[in-house]
C-alpha atoms as a PDB file:
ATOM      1  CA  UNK A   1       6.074   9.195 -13.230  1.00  0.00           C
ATOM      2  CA  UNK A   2       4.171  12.394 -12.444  1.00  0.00           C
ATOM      3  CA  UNK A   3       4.584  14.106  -9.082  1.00  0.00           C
ATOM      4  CA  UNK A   4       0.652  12.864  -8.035  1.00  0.00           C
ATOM      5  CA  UNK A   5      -0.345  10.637 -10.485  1.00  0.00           C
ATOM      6  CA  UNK A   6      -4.743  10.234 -10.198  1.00  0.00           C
ATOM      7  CA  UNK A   7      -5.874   7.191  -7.764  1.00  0.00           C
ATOM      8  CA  UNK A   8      -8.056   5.629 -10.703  1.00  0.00           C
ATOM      9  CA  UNK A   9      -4.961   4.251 -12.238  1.00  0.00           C
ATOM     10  CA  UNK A  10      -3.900   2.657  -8.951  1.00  0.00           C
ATOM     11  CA  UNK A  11      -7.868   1.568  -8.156  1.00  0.00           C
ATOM     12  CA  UNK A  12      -7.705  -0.416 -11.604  1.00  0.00           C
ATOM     13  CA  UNK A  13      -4.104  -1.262 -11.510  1.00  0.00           C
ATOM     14  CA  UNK A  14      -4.461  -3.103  -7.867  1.00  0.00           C
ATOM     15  CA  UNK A  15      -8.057  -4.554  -9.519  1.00  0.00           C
ATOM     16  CA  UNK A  16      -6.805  -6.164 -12.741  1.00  0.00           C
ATOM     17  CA  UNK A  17      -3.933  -7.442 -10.358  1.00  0.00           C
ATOM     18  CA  UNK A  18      -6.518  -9.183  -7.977  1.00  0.00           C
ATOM     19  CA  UNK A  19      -8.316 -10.459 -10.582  1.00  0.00           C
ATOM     20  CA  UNK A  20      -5.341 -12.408 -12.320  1.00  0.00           C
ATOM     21  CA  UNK A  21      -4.224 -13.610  -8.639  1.00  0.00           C
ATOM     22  CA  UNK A  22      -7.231 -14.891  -8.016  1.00  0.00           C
ATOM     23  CA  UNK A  23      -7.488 -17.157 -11.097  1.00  0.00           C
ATOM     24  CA  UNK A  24      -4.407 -18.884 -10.122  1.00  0.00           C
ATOM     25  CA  UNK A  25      -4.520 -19.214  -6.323  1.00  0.00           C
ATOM     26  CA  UNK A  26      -7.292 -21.090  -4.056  1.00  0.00           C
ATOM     27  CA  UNK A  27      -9.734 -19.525  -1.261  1.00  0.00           C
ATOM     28  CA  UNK A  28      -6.948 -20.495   1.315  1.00  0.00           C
ATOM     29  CA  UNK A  29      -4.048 -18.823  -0.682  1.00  0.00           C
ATOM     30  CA  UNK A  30      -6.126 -15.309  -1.290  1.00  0.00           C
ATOM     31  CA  UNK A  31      -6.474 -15.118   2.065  1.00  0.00           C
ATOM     32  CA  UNK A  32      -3.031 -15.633   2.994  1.00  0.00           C
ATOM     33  CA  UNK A  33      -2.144 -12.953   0.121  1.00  0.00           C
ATOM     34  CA  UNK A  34      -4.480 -10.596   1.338  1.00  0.00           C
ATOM     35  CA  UNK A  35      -3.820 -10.330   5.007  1.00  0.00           C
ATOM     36  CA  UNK A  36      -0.091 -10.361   4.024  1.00  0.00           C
ATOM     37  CA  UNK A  37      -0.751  -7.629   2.086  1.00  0.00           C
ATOM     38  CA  UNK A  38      -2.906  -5.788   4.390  1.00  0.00           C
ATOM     39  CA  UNK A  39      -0.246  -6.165   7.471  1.00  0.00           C
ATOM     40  CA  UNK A  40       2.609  -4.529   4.573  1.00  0.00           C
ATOM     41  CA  UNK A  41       0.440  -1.903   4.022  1.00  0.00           C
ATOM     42  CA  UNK A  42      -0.773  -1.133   7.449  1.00  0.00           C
ATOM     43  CA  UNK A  43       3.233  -1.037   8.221  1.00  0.00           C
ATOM     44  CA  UNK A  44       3.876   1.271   5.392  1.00  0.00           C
ATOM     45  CA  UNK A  45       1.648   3.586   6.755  1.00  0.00           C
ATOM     46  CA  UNK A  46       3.095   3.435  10.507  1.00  0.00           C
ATOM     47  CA  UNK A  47       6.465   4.310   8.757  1.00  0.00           C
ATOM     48  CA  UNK A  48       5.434   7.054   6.857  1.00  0.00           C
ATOM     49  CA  UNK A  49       3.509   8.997   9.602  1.00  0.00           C
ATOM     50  CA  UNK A  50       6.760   8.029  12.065  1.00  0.00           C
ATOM     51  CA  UNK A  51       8.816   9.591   9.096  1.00  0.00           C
ATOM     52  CA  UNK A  52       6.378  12.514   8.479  1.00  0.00           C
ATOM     53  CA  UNK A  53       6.311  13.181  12.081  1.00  0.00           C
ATOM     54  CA  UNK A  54      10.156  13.187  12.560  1.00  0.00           C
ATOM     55  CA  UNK A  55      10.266  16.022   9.491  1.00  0.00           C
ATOM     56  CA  UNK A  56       8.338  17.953  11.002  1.00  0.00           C
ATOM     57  CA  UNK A  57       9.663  17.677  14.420  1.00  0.00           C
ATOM     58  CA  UNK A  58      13.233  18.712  12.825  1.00  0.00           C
ATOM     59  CA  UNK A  59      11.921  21.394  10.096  1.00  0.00           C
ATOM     60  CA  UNK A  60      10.381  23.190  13.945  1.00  0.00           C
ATOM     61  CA  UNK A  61      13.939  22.735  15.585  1.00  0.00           C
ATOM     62  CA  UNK A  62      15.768  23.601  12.660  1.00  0.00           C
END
């Protein structure tokens, strides 16, 4: 995989995916998915800054 692959193959990757989900699941399931999904992602993102911010922190002490 390239170093920064373009968002538009993520936009239509995570759209095809939602799409074939929700043919199989109910209203109550997507919704399940989706804030499961949203509370993963929102934890990713704490993690990365937290990791991003610790680099940093070390590449000034360093």
């Amino acid at each position: 995989m390239q170093q920064c692959p373009p968002g538009s193959e993520f936009v239509a990757l995570a759209s095809s995916l939602a799409i074939a989900l929700s043919e199989k699941l109910d209203a109550d399931e997507m919704n399940l998915l989706s804030n499961f999904f949203n509370a993963l992602g929102d934890n990713l993102a704490i993690l990365a800054a937290q990791r991003e911010a610790c680099s940093k922190s070390d590449r000034r002490s360093g």
